[in-house]
C-alpha atoms as a PDB file:
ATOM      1  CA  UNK A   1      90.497 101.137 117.476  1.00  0.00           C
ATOM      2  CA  UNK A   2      92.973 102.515 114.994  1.00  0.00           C
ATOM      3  CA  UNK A   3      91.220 103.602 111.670  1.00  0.00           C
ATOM      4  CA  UNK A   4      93.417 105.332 108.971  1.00  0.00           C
ATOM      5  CA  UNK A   5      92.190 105.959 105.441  1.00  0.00           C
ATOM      6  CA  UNK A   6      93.473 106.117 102.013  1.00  0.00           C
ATOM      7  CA  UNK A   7      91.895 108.948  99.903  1.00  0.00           C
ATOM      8  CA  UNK A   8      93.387 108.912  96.064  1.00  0.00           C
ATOM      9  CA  UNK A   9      91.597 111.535  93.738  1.00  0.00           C
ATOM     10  CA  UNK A  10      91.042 109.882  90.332  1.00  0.00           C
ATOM     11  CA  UNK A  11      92.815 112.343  88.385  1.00  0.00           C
ATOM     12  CA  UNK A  12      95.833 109.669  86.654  1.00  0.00           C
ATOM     13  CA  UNK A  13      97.163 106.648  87.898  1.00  0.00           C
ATOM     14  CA  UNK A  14      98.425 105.701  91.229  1.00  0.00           C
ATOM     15  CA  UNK A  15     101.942 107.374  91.439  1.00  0.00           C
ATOM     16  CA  UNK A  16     104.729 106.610  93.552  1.00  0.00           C
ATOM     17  CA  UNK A  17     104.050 109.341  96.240  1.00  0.00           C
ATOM     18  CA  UNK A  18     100.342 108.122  96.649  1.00  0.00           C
ATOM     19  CA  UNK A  19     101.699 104.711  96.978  1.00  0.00           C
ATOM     20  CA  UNK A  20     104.075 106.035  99.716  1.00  0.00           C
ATOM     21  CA  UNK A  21     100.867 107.391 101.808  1.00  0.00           C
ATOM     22  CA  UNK A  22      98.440 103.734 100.840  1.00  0.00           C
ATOM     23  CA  UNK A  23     101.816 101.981 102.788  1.00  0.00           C
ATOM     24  CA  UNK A  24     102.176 103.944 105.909  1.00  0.00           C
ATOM     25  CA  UNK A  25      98.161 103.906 106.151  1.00  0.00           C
ATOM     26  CA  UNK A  26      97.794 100.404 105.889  1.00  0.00           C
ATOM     27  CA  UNK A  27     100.698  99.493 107.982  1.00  0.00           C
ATOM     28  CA  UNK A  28      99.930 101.417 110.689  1.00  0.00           C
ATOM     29  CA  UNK A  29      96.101 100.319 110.550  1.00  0.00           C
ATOM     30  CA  UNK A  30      97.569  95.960 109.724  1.00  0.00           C
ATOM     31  CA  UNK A  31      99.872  96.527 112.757  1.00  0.00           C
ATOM     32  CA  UNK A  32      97.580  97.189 115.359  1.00  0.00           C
ATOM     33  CA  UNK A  33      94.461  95.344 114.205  1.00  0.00           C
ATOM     34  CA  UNK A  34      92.706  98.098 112.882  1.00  0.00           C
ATOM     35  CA  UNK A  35      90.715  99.091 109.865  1.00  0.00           C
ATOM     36  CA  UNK A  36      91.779 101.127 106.495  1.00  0.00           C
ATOM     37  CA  UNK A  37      89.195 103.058 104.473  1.00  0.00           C
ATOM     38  CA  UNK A  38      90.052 103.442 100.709  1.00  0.00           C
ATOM     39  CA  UNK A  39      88.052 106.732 100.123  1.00  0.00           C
ATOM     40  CA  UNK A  40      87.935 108.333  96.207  1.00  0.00           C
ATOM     41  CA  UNK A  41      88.038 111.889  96.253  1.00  0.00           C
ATOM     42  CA  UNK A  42      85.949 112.510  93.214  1.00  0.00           C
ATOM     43  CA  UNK A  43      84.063 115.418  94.255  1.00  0.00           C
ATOM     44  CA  UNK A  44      85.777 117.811  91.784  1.00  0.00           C
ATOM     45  CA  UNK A  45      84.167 115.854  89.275  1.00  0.00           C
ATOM     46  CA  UNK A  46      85.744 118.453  86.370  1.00  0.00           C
ATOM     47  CA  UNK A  47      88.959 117.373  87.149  1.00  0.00           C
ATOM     48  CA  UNK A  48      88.254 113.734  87.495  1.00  0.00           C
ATOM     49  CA  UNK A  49      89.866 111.334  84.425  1.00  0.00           C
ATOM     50  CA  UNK A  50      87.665 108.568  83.286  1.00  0.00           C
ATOM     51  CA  UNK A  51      88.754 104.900  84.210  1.00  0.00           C
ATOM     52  CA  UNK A  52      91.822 106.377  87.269  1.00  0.00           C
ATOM     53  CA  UNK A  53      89.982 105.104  89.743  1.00  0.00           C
ATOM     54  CA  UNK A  54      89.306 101.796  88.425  1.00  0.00           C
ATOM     55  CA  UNK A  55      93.243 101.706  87.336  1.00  0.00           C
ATOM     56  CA  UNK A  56      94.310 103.040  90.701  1.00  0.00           C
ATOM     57  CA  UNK A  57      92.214 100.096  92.409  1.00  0.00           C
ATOM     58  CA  UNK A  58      93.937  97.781  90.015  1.00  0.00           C
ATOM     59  CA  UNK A  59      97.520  99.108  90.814  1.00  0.00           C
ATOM     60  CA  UNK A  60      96.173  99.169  94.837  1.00  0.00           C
ATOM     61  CA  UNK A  61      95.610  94.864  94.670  1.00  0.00           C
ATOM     62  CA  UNK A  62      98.927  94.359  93.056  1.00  0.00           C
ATOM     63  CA  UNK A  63     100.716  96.068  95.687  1.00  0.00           C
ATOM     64  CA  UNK A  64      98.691  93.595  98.210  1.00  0.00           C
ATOM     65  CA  UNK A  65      96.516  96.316  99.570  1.00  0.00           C
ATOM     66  CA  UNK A  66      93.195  95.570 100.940  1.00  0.00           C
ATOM     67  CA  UNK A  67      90.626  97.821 102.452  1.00  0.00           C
ATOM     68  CA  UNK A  68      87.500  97.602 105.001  1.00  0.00           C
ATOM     69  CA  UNK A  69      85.695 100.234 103.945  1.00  0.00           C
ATOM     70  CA  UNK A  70      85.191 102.191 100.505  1.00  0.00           C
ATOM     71  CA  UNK A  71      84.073 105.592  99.973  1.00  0.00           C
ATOM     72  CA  UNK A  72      83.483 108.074  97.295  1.00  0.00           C
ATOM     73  CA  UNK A  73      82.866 111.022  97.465  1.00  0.00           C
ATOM     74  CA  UNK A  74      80.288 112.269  94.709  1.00  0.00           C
ATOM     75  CA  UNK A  75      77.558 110.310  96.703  1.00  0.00           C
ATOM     76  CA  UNK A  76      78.405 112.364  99.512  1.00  0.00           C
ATOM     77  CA  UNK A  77      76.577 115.609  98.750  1.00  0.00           C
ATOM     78  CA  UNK A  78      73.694 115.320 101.651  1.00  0.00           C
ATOM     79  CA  UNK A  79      76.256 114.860 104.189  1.00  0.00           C
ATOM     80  CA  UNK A  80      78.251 118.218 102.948  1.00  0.00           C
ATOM     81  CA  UNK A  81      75.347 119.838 102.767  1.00  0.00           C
ATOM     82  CA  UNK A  82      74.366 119.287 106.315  1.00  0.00           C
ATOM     83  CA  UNK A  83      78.262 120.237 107.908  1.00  0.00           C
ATOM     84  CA  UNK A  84      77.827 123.107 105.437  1.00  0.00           C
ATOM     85  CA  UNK A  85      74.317 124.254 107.352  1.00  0.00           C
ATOM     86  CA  UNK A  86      75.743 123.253 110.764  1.00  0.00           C
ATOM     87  CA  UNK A  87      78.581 125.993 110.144  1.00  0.00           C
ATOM     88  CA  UNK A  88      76.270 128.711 108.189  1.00  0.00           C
ATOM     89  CA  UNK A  89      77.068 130.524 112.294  1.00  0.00           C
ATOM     90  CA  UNK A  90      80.677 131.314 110.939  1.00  0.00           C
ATOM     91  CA  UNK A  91      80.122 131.458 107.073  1.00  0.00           C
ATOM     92  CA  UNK A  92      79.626 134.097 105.151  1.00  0.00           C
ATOM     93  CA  UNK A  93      78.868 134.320 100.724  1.00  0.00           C
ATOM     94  CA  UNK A  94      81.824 135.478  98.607  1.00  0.00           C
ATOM     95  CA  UNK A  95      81.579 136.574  95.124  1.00  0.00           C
ATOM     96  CA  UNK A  96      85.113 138.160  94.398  1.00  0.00           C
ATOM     97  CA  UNK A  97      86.701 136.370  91.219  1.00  0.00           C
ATOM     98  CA  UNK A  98      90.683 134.937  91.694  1.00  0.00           C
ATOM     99  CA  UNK A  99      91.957 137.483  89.535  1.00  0.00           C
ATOM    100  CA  UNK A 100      89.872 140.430  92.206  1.00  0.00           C
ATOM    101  CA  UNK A 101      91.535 138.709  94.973  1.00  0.00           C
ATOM    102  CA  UNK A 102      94.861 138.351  93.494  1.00  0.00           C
ATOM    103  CA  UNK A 103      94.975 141.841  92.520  1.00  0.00           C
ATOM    104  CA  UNK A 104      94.081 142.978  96.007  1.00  0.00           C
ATOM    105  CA  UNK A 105      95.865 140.365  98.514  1.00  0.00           C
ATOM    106  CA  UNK A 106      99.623 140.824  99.156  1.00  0.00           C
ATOM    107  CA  UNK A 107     102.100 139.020  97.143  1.00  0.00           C
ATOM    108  CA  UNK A 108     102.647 135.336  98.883  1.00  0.00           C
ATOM    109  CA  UNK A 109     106.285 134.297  99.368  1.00  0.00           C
ATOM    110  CA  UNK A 110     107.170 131.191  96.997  1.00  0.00           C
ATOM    111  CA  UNK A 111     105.415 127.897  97.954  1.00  0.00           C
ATOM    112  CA  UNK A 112     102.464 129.934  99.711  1.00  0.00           C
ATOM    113  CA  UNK A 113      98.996 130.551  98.848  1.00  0.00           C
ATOM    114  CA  UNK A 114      97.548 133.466  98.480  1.00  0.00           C
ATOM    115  CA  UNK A 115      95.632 134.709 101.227  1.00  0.00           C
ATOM    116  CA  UNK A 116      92.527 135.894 101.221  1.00  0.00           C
ATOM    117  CA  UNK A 117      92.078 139.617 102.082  1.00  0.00           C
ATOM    118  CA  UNK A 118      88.377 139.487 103.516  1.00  0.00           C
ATOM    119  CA  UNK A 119      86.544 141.559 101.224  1.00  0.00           C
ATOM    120  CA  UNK A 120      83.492 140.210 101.531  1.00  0.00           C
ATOM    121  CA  UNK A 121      83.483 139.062 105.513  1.00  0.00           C
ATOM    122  CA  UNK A 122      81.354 142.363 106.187  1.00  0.00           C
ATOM    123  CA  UNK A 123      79.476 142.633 103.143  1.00  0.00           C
ATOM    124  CA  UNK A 124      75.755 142.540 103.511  1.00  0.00           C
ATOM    125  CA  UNK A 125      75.180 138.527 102.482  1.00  0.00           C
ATOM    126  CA  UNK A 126      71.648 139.780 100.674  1.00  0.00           C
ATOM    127  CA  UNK A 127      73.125 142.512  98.550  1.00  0.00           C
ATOM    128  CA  UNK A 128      73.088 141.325  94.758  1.00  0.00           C
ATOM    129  CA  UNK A 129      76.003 139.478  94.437  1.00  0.00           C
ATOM    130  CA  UNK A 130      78.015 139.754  90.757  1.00  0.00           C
ATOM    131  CA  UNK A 131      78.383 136.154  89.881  1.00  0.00           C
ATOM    132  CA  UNK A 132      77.603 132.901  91.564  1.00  0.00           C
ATOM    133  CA  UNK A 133      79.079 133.490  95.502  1.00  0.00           C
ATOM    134  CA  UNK A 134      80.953 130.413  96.991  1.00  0.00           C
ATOM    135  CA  UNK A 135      80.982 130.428 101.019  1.00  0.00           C
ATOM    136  CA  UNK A 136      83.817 131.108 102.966  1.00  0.00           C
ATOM    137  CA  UNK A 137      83.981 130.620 106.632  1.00  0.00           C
ATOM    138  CA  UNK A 138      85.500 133.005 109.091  1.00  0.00           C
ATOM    139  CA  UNK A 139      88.622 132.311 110.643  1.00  0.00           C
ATOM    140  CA  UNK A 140      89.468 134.040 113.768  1.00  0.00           C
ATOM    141  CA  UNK A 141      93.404 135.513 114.907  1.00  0.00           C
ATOM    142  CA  UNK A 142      94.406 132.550 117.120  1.00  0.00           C
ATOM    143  CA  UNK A 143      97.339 129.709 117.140  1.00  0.00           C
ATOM    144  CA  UNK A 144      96.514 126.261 116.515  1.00  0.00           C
ATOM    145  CA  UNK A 145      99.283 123.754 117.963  1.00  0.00           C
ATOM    146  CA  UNK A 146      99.135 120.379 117.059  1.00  0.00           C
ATOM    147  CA  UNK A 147     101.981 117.507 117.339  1.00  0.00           C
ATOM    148  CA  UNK A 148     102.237 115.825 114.068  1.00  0.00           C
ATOM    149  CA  UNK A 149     103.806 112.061 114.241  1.00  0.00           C
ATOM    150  CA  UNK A 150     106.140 113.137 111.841  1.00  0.00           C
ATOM    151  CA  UNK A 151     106.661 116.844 111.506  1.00  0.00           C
ATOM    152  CA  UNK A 152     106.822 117.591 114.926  1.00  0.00           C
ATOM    153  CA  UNK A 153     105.172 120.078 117.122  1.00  0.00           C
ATOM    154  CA  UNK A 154     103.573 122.549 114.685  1.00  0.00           C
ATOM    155  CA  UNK A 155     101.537 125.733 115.589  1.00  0.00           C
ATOM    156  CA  UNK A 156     100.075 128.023 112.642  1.00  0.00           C
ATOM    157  CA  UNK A 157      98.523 131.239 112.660  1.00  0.00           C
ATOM    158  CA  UNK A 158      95.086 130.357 111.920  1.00  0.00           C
ATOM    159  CA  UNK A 159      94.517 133.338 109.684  1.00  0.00           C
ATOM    160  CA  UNK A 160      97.263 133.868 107.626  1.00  0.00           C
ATOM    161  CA  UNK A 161      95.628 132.338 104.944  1.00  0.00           C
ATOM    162  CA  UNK A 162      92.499 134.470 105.063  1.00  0.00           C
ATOM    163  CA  UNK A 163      89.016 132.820 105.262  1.00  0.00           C
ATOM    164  CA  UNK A 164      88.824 129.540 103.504  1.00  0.00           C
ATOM    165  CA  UNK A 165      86.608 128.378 100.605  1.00  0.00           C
ATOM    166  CA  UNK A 166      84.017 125.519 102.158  1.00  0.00           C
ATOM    167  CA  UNK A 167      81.723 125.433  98.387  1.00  0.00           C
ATOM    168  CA  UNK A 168      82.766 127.057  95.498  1.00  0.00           C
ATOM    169  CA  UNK A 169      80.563 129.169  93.496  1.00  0.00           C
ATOM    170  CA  UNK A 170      80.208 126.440  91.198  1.00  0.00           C
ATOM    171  CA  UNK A 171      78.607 124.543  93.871  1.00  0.00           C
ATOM    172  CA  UNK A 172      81.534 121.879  94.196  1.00  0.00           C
ATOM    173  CA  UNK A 173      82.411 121.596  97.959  1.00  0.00           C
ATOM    174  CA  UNK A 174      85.980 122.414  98.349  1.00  0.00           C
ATOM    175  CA  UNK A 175      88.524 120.242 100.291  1.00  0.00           C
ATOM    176  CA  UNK A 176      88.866 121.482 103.169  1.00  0.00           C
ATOM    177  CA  UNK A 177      85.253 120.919 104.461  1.00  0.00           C
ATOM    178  CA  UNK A 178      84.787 117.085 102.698  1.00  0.00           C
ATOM    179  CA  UNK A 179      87.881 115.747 103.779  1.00  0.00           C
ATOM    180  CA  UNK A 180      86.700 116.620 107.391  1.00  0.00           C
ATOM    181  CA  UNK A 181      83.261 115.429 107.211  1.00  0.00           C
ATOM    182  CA  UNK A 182      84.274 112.256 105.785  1.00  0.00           C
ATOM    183  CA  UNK A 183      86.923 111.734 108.380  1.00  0.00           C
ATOM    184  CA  UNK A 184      84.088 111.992 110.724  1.00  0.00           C
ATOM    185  CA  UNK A 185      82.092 109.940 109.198  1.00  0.00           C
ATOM    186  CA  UNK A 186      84.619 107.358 108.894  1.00  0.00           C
ATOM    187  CA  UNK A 187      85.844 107.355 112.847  1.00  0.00           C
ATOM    188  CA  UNK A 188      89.461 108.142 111.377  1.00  0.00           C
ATOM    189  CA  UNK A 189      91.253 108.141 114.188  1.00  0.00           C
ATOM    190  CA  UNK A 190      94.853 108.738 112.041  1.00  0.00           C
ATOM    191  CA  UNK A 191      95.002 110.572 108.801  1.00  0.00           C
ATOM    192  CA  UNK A 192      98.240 109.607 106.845  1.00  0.00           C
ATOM    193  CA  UNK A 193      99.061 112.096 104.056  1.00  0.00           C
ATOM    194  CA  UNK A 194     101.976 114.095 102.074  1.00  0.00           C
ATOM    195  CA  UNK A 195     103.893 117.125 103.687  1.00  0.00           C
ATOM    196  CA  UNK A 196     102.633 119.093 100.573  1.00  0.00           C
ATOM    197  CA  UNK A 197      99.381 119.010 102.900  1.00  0.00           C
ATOM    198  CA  UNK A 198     100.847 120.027 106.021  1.00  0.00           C
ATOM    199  CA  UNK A 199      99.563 124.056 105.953  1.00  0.00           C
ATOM    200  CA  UNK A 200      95.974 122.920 105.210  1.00  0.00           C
ATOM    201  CA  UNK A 201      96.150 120.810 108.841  1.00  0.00           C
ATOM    202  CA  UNK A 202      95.223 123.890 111.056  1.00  0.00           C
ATOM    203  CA  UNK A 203      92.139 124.950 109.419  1.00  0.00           C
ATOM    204  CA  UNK A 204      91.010 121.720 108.708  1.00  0.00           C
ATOM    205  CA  UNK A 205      91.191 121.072 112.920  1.00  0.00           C
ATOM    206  CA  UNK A 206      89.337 124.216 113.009  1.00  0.00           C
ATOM    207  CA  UNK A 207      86.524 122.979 110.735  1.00  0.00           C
ATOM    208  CA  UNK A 208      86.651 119.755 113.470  1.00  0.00           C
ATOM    209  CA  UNK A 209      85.943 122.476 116.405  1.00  0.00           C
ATOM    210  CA  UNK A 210      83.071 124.269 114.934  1.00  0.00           C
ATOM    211  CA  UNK A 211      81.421 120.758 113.872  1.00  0.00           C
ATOM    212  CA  UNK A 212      82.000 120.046 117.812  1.00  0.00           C
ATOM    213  CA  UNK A 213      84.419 116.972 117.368  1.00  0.00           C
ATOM    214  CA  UNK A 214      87.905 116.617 117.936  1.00  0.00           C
ATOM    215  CA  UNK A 215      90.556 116.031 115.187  1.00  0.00           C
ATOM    216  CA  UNK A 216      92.274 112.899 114.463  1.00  0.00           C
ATOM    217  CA  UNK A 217      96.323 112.310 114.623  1.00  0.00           C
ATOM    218  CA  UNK A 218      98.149 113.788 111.784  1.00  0.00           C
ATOM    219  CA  UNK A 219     101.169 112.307 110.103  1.00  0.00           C
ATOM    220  CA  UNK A 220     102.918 113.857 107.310  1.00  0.00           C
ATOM    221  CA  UNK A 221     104.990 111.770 104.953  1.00  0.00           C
ATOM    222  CA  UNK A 222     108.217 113.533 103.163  1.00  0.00           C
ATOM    223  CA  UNK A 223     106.991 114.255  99.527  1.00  0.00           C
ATOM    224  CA  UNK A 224     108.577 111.844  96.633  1.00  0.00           C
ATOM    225  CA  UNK A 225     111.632 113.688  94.274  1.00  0.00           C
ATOM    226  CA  UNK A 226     113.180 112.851  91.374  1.00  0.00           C
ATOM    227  CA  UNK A 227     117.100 111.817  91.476  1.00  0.00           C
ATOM    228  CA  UNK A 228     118.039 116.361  91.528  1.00  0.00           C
ATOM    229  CA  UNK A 229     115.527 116.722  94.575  1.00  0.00           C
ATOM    230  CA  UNK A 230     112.585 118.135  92.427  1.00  0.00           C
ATOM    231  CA  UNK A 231     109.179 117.777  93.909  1.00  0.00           C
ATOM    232  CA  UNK A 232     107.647 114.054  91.983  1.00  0.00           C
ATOM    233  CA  UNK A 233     105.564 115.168  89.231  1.00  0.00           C
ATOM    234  CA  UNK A 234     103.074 112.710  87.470  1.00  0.00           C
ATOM    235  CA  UNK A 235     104.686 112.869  84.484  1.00  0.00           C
ATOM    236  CA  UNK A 236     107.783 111.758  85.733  1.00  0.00           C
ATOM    237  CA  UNK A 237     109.453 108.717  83.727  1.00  0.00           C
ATOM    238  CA  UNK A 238     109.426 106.447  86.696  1.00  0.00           C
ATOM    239  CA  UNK A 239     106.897 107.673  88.999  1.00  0.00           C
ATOM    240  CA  UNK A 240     103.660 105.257  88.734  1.00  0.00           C
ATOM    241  CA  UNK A 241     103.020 101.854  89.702  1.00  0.00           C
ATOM    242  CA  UNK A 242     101.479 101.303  86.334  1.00  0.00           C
ATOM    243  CA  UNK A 243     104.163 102.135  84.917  1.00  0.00           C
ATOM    244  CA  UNK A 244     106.813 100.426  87.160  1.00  0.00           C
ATOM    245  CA  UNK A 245     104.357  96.983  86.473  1.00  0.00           C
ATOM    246  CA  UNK A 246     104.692  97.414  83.238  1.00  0.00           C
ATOM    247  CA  UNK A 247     107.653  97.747  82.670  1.00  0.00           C
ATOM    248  CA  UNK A 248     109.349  94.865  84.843  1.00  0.00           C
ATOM    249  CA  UNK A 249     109.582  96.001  88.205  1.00  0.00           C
ATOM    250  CA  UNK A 250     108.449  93.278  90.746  1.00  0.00           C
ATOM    251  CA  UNK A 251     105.490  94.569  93.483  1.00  0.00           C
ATOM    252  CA  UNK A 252     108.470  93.613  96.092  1.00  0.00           C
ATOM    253  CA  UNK A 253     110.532  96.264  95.006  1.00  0.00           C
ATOM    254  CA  UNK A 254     108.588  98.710  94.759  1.00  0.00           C
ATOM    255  CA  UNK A 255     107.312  98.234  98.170  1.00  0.00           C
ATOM    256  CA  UNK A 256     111.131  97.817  99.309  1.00  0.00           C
ATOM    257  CA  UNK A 257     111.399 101.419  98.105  1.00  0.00           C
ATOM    258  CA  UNK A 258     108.264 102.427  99.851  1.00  0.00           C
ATOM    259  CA  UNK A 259     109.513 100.873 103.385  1.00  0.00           C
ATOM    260  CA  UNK A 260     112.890 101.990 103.134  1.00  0.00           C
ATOM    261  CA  UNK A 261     111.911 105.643 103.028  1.00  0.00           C
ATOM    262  CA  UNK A 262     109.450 104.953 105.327  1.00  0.00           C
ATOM    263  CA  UNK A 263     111.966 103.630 108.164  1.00  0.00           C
ATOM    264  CA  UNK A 264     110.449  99.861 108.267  1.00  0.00           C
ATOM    265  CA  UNK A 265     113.773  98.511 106.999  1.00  0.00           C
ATOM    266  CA  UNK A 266     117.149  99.427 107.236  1.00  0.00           C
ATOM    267  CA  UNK A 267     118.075  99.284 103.133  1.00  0.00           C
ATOM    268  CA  UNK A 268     116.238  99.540  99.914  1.00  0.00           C
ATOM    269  CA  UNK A 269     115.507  95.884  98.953  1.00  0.00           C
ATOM    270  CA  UNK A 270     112.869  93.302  97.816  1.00  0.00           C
ATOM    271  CA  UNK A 271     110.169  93.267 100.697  1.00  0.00           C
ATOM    272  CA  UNK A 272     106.691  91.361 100.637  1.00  0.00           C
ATOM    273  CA  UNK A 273     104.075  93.102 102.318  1.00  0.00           C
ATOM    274  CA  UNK A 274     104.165  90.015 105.023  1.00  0.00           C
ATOM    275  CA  UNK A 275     107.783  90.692 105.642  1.00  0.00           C
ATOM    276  CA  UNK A 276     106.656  94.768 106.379  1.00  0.00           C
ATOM    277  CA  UNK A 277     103.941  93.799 108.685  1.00  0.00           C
ATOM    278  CA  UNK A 278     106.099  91.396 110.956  1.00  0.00           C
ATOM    279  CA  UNK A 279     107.931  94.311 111.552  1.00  0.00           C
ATOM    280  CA  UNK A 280     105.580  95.948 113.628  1.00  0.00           C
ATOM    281  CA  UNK A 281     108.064  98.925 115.197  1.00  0.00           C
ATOM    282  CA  UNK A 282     110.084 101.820 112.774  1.00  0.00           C
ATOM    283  CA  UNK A 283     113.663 101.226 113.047  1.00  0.00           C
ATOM    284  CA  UNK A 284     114.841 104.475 111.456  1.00  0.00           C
ATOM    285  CA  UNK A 285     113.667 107.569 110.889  1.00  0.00           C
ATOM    286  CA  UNK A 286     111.459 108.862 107.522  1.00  0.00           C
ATOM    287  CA  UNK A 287     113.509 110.316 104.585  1.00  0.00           C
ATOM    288  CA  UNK A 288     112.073 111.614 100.883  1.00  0.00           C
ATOM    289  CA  UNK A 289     111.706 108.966  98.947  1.00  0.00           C
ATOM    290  CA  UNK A 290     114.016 109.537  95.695  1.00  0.00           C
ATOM    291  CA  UNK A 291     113.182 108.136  92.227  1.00  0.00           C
ATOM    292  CA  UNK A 292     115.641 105.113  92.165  1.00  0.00           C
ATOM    293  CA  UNK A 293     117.752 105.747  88.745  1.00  0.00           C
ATOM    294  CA  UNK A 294     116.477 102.355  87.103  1.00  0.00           C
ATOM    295  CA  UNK A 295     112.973 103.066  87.114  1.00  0.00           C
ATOM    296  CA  UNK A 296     113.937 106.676  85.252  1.00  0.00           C
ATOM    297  CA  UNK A 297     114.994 104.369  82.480  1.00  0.00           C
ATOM    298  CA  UNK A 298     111.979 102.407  82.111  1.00  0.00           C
ATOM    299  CA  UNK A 299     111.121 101.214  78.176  1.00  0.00           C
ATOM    300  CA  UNK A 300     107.725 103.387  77.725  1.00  0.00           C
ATOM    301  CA  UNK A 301     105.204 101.200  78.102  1.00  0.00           C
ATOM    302  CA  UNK A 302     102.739 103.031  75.542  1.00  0.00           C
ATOM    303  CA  UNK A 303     102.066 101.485  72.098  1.00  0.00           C
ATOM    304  CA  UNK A 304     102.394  97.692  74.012  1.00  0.00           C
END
């Protein structure tokens, strides 16, 4: 059975390019009679803005969306705790500060991370560490090759990033190991998500091979710009659903946006979400969703 998820983090409202991502997940999962799971990814609860998720839900309906399964993450700590002890073979505690490891890594080219240089990987894990350690796990010098549905045939040296953060040393669990155990946990047989998220897709199918499971299918959706090709940023006159709702825009336009950049119809137009799941095969190829210029010019809706 096909299972895809949706996994917003309740951080603002639903914006466009998380809208893009709900659509391709639930389409592919409403095409072929499988299930969606609507997961909140609330574990950095520091970051996490009271009443998103609740708004993002809200904004989720009126697009039509439904969902089989719901998830969140902050009641999820025993089950992180027990991939995190699986691991502890290949894991090692860290307690170098960002501003230690930025000072010693090399200089990352623009749109990379910063790579970790391994300063503590043969430290002795019971010396007295200088602040709170977070744990790290070892990644070895070898390819990974996977064949994403929409990026192609991708192979990253699994290293290059240095060894990744799995808990922080404030004792939230860091991305890359949740998203994985939940995926698990889930039977996610497709994982739907922005390009933006395309580098982290090697070591995540790493943390899949030392857990002893195999990874799910990866598609990558082109990231959302604005109308001179900038990246979508939340801020972005235009870019939420709320604010599209509010300030006219019909639910059938916004999803004609969604499909046409998607490839499930030929032109931007008025779609309902019955007409995109009749059309159960892509008839043209993904593009980057741009900010129609109308919904740049939306009246604010604050002070309503």
């Amino acid at each position: 059975m096909i299972i895809t998820r949706f996994a917003p983090s309740p951080t603002g409202d639903l914006h466009l390019g998380g809208a893009l991502v709900a659509l391709e997940s639930f389409w592919r999962a409403r095409t072929r009679d499988g299930r969606i799971v609507l997961r909140v990814e609330d574990i950095d609860t520091p970051r996490v803005v009271k009443e998103s998720e609740a708004r993002i839900e809200e904004d989720l309906a009126w697009l039509g969306f439904s969902f089989d399964e719901r998830v969140r993450q902050s009641e999820r700590t025993a089950a992180y705790e027990a991939a995190l002890a699986r691991l502890s073979p290949w894991t090692y505690p860290c307690d170098c500060s960002r501003k230690e490891i930025a000072s010693i890594a090399s200089a990352p080219h623009e749109g990379e991370e910063i790579a970790y240089p391994g300063t503590c990987r043969d430290r002795d894990p019971a010396r007295k560490m200088k602040r709170s350690p977070a744990i790290r796990l070892r990644l070895p010098a070898r390819i990974v090759s996977f064949d994403d549905d929409f990026a192609g045939p991708i192979s990253t040296e699994l290293s290059q990033s240095g060894d990744i953060v799995l808990r922080r040393g404030d004792g939230v669990f860091a991305y890359q190991l949740v998203v994985v155990v939940d995926d698990l946990a889930s039977h996610v047989t497709e994982v739907v998500r922005g390009d933006d998220l395309l580098s982290s897709t090697a070591r995540q199918i790493y943390v899949f091979e030392c857990l002893g499971a195999s990874p799910p299918r990866y598609a990558h959706v082109p990231i959302v710009r604005d109308r001179d090709g900038v990246r979508l940023a939340k801020r972005t006159r235009g870019a939420s659903v709320r604010e599209l709702r509010e300030g006219g825009v019909s639910k059938e336009r916004v999803l004609g946006e969604l499909a046409f950049a998607l490839g499930l119809i030929a032109s931007a137009h008025a779609v309902t979400l019955e007409e995109l799941l009749a059309q159960r095969e892509r008839i043209a190829k993904l593009h980057a969703l741009t900010i129609p210029e109308d919904f740049l010019h939306l009246p604010s809706a604050r002070g309503r």
